[in-house]
Protein backbone atom coordinates (compact mmCIF):
# COMPACT_ATOMS: atom_id res chain seq x y z
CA UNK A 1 -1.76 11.64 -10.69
CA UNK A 2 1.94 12.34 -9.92
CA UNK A 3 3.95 13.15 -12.36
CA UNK A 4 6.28 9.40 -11.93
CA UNK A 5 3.01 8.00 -11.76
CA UNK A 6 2.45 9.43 -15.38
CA UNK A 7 3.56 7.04 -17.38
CA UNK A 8 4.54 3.84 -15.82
CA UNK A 9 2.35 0.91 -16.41
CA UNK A 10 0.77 0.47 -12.75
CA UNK A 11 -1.97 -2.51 -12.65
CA UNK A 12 -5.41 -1.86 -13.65
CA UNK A 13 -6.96 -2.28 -10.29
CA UNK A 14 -5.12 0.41 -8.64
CA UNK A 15 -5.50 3.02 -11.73
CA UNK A 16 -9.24 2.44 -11.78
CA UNK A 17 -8.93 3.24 -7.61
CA UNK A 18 -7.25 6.64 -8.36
CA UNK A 19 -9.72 7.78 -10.95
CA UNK A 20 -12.64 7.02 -9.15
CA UNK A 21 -10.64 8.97 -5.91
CA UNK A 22 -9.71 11.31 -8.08
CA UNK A 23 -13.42 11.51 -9.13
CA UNK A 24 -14.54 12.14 -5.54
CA UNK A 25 -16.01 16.11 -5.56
CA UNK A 26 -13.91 17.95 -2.23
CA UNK A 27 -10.92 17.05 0.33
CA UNK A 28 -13.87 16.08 2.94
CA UNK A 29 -15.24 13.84 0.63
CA UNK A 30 -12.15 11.84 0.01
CA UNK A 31 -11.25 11.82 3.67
CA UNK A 32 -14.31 10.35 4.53
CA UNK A 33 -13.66 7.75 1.51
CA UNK A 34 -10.47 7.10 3.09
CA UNK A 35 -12.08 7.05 6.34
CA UNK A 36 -14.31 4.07 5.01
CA UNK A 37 -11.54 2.02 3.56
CA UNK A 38 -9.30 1.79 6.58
CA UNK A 39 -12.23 0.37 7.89
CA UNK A 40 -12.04 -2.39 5.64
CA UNK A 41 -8.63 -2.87 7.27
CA UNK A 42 -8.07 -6.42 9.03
CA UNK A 43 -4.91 -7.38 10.28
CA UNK A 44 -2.80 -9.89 9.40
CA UNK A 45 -3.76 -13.43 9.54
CA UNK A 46 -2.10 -15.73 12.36
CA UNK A 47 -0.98 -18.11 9.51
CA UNK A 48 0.88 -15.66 7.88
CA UNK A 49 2.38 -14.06 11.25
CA UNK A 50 1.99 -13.41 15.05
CA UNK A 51 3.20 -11.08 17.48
CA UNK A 52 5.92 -10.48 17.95
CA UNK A 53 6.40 -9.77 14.32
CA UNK A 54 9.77 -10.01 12.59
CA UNK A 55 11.70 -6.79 12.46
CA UNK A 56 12.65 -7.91 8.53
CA UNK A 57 8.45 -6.76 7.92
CA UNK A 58 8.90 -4.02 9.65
CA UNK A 59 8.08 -0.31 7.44
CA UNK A 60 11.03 1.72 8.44
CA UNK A 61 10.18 5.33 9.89
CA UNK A 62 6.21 4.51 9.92
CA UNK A 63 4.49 6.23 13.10
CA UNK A 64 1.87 3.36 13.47
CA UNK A 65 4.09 0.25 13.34
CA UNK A 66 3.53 -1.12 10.02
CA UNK A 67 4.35 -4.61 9.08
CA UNK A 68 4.43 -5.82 5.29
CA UNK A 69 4.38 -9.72 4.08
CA UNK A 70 4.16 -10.53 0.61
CA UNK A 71 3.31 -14.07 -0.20
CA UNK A 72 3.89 -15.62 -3.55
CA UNK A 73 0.78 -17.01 -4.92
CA UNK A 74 0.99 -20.00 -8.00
CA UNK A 75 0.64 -17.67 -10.84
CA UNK A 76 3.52 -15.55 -9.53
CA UNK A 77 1.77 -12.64 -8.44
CA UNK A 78 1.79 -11.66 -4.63
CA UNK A 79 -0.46 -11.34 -1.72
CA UNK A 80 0.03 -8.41 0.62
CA UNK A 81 -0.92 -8.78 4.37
CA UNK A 82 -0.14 -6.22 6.74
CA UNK A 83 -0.09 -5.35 10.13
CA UNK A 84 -0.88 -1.65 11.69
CA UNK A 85 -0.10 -1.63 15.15
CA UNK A 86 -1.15 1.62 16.04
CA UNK A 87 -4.65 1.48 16.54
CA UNK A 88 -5.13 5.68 15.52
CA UNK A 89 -3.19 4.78 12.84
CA UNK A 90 -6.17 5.60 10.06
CA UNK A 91 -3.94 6.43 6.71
CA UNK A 92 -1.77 3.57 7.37
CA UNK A 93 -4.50 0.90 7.66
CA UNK A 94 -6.31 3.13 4.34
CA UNK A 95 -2.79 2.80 2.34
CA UNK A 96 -2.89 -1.42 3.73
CA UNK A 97 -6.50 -2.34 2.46
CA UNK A 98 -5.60 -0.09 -1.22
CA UNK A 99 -1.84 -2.03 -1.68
CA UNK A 100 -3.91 -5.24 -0.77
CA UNK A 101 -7.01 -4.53 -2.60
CA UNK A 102 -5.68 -3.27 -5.45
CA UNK A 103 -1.92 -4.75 -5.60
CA UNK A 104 -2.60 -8.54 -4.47
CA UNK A 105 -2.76 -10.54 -7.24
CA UNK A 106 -1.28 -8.08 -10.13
CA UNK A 107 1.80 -8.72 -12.23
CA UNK A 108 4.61 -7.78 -10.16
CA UNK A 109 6.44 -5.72 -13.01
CA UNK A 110 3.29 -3.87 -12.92
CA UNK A 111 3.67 -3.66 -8.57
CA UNK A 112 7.51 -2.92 -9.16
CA UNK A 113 6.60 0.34 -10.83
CA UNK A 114 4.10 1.94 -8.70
CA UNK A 115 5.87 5.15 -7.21
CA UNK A 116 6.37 5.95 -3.46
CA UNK A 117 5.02 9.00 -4.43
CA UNK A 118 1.61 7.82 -5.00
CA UNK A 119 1.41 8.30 -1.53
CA UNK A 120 0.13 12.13 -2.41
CA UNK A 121 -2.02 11.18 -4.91
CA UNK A 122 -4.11 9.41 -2.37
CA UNK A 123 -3.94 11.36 0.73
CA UNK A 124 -2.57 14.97 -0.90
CA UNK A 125 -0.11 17.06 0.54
CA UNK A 126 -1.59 17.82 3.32
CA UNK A 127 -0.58 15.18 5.72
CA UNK A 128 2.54 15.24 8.27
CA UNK A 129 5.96 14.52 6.67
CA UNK A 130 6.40 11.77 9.24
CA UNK A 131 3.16 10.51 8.21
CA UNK A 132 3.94 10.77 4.80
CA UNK A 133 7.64 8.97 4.65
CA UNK A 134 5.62 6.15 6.82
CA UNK A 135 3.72 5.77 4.02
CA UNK A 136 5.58 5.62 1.23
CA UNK A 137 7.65 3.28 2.92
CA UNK A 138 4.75 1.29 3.23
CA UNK A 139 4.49 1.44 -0.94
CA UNK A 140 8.25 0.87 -1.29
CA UNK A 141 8.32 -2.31 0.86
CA UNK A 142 5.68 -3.48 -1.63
CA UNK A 143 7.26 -2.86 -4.38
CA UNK A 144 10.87 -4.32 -3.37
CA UNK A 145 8.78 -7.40 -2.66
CA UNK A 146 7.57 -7.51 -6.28
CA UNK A 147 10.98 -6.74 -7.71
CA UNK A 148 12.48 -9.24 -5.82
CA UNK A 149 9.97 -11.69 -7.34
CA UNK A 150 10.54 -10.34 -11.17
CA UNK A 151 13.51 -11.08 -10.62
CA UNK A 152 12.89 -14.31 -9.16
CA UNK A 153 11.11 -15.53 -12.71
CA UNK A 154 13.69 -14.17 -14.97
């Protein structure tokens, strides 16, 4: 794990995620993991948003157009729906369906403290810088949405 992932209290779901990722044998065997989850990726639903999408969802300086809504939910967690515009845009659906899967639905002090960063943990180092910035924007957008809804309940 990073080393600002070491230490902060990030929700269960997504911990569990990166050891079993972590878990995975060889770099072709966690891109074809990868590969499988952004499969799993389906956009966002029309009674959350439509085309065209707000520019205020918008993930600044992400190559495949990505779009972040956070919905509260009645036990003051959030629900993450995204949009990836770019249909070749693999590790940004991948990084949607893991915030979603794994963020939805957790305490949002626990959201508010998973680092940008993580980003590498998932994918590695190996990816494009543009690709990577796009995707950490991706995690920062979700976790500005869950510190703006701490903040909301205190």
């Amino acid at each position: 794990m990073s080393s600002s992932a070491v230490g902060a209290k990030i929700p269960a779901r997504l911990a569990e995620f990166l050891a079993d990722l972590e878990a995975l044998g060889d770099r072709s065997e966690r891109i074809e993991a990868l590969i499988g989850i952004a499969k799993r990726y389906r956009p966002v639903p029309p009674e959350v948003a439509t085309p065209p999408y707000d520019e205020l969802h918008k993930v600044p300086a992400c190559e495949s157009q990505a779009y972040v809504w956070a919905l509260p939910q009645d036990d003051g967690t959030l629900r993450f729906h995204f949009a990836v515009l770019n249909p070749q845009g693999i590790s940004a659906m991948a990084m949607a369906v893991i915030l979603d899967e794994n963020l939805s639905g957790a305490p949002v002090a626990e959201v508010a403290a998973v680092p940008s960063d993580i980003v590498y943990t998932i994918f590695g180092r190996e990816l494009s810088m543009g690709k990577s910035m796009g995707l950490m924007a991706m995690v920062t957008m979700v976790r500005a949405a869950a510190e703006r809804a701490a903040a909301a309940r205190s």
